[in-house]
N, C-alpha and C. Protein backbone atom coordinates (compact mmCIF):
# COMPACT_ATOMS: atom_id res chain seq x y z
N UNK A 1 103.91 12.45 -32.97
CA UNK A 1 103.11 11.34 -32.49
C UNK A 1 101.94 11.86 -31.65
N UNK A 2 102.06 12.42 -30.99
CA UNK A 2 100.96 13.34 -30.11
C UNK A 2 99.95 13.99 -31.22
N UNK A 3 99.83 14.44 -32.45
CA UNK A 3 98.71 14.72 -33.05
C UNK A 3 98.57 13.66 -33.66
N UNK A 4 98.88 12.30 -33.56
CA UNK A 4 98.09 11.37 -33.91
C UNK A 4 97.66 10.37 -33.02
N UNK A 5 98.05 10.77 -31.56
CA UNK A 5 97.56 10.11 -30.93
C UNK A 5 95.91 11.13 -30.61
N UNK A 6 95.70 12.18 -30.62
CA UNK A 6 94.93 13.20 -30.70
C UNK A 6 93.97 12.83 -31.56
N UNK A 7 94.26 12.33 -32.74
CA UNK A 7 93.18 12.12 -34.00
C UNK A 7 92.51 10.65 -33.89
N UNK A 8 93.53 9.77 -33.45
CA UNK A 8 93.13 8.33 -33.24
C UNK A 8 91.72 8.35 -31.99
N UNK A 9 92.33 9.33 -30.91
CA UNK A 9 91.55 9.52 -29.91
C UNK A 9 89.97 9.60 -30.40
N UNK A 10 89.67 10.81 -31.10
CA UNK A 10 88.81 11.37 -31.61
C UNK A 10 87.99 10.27 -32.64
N UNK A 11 88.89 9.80 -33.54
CA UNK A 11 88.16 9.42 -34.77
C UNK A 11 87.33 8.19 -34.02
N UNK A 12 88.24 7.26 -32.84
CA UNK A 12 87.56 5.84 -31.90
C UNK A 12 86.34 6.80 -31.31
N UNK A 13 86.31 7.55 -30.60
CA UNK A 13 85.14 8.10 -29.79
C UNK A 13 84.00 8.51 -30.77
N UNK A 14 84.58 8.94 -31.64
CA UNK A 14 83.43 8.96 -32.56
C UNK A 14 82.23 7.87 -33.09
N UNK A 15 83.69 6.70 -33.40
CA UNK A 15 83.55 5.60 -33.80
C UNK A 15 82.05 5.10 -32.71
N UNK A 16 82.76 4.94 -31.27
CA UNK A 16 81.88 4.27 -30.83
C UNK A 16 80.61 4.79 -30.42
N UNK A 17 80.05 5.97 -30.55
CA UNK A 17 79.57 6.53 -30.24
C UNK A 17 78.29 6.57 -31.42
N UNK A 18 79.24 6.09 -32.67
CA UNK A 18 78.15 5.92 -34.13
C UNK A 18 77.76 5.09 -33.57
N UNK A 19 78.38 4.12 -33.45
CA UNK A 19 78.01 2.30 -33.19
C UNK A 19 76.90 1.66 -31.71
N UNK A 20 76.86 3.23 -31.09
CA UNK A 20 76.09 3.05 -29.50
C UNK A 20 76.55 2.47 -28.10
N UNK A 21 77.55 2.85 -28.45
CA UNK A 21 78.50 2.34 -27.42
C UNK A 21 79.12 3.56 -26.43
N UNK A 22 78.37 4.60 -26.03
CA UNK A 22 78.16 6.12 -25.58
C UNK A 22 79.44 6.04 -24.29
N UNK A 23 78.75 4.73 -23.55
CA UNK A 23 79.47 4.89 -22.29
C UNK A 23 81.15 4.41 -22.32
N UNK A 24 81.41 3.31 -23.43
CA UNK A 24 82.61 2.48 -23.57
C UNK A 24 83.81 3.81 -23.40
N UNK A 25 84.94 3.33 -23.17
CA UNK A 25 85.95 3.94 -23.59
C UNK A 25 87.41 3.43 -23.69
N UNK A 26 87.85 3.66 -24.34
CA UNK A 26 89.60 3.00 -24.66
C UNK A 26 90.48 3.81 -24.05
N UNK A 27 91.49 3.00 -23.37
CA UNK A 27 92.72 2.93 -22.46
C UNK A 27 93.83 3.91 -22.92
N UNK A 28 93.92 4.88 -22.18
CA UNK A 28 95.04 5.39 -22.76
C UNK A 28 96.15 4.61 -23.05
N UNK A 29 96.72 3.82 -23.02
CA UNK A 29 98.19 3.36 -23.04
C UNK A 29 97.83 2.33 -24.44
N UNK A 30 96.62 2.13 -24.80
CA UNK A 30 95.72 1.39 -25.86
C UNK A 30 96.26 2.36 -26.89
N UNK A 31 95.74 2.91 -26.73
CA UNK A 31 95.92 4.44 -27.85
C UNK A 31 97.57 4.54 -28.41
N UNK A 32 98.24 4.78 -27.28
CA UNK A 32 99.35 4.77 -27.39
C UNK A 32 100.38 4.31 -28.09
N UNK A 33 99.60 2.90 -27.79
CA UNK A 33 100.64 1.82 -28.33
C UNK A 33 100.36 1.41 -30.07
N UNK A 34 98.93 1.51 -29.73
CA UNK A 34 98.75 1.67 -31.43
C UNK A 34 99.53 2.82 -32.36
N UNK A 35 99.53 4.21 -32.17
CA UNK A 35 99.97 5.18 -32.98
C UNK A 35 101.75 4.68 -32.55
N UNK A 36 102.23 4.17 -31.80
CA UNK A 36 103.68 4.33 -31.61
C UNK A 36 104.12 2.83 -32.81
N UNK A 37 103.11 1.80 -32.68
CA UNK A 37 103.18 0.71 -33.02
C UNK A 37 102.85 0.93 -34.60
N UNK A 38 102.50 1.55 -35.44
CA UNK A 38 102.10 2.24 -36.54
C UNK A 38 102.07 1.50 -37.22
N UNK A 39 102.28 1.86 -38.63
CA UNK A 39 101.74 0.63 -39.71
C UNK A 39 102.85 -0.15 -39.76
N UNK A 40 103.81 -0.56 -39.28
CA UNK A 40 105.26 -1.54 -39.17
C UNK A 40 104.85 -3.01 -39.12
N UNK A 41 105.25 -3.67 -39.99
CA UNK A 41 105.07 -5.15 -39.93
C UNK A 41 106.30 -6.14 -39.32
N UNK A 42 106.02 -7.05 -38.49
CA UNK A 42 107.41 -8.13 -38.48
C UNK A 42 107.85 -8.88 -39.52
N UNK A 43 108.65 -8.81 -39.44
CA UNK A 43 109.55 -9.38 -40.83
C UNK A 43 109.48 -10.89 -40.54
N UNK A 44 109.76 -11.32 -39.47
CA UNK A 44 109.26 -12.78 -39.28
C UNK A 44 107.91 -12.89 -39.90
N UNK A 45 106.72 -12.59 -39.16
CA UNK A 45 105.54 -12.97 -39.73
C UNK A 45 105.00 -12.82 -40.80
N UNK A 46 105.93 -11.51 -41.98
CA UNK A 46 105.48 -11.48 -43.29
C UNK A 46 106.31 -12.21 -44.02
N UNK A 47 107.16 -12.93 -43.81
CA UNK A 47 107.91 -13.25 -44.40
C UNK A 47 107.46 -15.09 -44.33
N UNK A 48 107.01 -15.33 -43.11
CA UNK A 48 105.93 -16.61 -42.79
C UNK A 48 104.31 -16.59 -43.71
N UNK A 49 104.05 -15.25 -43.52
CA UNK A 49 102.79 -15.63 -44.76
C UNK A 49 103.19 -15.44 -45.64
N UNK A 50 104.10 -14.66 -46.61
CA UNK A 50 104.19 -14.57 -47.88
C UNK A 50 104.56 -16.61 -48.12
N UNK A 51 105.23 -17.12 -47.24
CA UNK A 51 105.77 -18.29 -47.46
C UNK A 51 104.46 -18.97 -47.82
N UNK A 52 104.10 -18.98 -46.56
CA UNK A 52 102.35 -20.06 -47.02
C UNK A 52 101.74 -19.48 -48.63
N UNK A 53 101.86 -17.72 -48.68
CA UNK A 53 100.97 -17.63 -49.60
C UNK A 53 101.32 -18.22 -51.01
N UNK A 54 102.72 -18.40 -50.94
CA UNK A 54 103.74 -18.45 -52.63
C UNK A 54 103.12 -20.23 -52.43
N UNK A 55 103.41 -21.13 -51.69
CA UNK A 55 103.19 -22.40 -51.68
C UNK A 55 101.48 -22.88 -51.87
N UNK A 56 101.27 -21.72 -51.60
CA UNK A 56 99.48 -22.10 -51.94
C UNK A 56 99.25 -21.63 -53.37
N UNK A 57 99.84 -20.81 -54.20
CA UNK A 57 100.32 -20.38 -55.66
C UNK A 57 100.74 -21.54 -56.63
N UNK A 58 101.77 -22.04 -56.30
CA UNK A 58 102.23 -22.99 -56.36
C UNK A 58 101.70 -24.80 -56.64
N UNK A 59 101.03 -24.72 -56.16
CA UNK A 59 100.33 -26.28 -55.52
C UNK A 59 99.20 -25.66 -56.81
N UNK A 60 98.12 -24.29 -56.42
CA UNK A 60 97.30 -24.17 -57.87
C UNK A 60 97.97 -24.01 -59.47
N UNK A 61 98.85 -23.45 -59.52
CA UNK A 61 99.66 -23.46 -60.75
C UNK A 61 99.90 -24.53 -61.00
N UNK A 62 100.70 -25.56 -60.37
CA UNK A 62 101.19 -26.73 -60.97
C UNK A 62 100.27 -27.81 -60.64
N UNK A 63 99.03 -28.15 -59.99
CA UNK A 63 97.98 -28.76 -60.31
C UNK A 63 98.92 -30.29 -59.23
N UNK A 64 99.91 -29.61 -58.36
CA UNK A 64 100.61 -31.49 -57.95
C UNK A 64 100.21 -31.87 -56.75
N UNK A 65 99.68 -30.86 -55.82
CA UNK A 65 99.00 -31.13 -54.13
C UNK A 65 97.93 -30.27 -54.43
N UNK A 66 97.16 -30.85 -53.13
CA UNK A 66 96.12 -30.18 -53.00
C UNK A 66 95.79 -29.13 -52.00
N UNK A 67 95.51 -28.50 -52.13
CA UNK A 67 95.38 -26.56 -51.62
C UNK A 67 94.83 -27.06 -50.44
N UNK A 68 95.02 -25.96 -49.58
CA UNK A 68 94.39 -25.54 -48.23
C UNK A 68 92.94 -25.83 -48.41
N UNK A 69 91.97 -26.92 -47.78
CA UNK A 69 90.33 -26.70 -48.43
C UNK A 69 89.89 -25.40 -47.44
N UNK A 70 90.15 -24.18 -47.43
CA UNK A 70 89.57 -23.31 -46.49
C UNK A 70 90.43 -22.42 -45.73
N UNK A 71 89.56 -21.09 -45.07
CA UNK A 71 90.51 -20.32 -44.69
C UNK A 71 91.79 -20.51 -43.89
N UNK A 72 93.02 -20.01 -43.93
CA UNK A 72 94.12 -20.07 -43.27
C UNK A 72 94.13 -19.08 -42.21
N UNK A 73 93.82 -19.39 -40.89
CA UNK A 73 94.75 -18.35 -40.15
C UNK A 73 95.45 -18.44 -39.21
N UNK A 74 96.44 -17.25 -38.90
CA UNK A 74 97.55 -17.19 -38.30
C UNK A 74 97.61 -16.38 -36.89
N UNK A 75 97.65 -16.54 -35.96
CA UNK A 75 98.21 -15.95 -34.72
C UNK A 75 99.36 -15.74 -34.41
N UNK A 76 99.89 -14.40 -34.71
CA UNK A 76 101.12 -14.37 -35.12
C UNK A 76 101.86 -14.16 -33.21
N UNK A 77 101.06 -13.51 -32.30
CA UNK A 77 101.09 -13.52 -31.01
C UNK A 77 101.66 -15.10 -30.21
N UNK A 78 100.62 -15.87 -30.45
CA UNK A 78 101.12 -17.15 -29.82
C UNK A 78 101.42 -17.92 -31.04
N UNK A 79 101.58 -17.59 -32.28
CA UNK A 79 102.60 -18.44 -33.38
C UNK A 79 101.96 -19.81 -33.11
N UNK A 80 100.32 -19.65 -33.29
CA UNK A 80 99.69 -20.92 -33.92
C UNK A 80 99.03 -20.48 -35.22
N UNK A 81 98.45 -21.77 -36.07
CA UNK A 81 97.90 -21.49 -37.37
C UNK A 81 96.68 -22.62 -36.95
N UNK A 82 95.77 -22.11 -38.22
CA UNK A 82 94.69 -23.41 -38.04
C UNK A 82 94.03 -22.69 -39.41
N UNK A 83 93.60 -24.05 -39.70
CA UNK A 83 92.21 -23.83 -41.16
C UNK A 83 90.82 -24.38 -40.74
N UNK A 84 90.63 -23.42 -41.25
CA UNK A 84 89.07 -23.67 -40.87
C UNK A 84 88.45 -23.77 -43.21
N UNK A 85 87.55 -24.90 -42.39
CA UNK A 85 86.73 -25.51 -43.62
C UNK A 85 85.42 -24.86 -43.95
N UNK A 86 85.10 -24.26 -44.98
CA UNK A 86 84.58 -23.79 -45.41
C UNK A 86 83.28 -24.77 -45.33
């Protein structure tokens, strides 16, 4: 974990530094938590969008409700949703 907290370090400073952001800098314990937190998903919350996504499949396949008019999104943190209309 330590050489990827090493690379994450590097590749952000770089990052911001393309972008002009010279002086900014990210939190060690920021860093941290990302490489420890890794690519792992909650099984609650994928298992909550795959749900929305199969029912929005569904509703277009069988032509019987009418679809989401617009993007869906999810806050999986405070476990609200909202659509926004295109």
């Amino acid at each position: 974990m330590d050489e990827d907290i090493s690379r994450l370090k590097t590749t952000a400073v770089g990052l911001l530094s393309d972008l002009g952001c010279n002086g900014s800098t990210l939190a060690e314990d920021l860093i941290n938590e990302i490489c420890r937190f890794g690519a792992t998903e909650l099984h609650a919350v994928s298992a909550f969008i795959g749900g929305i996504a199969s029912q929005e499949v569904i509703k277009l396949i069988t032509r019987q409700f009418v679809p989401m008019p617009g993007t869906f999104i999810f806050n999986g943190i405070d476990h609200k949703s909202q659509i926004l209309s295109l």
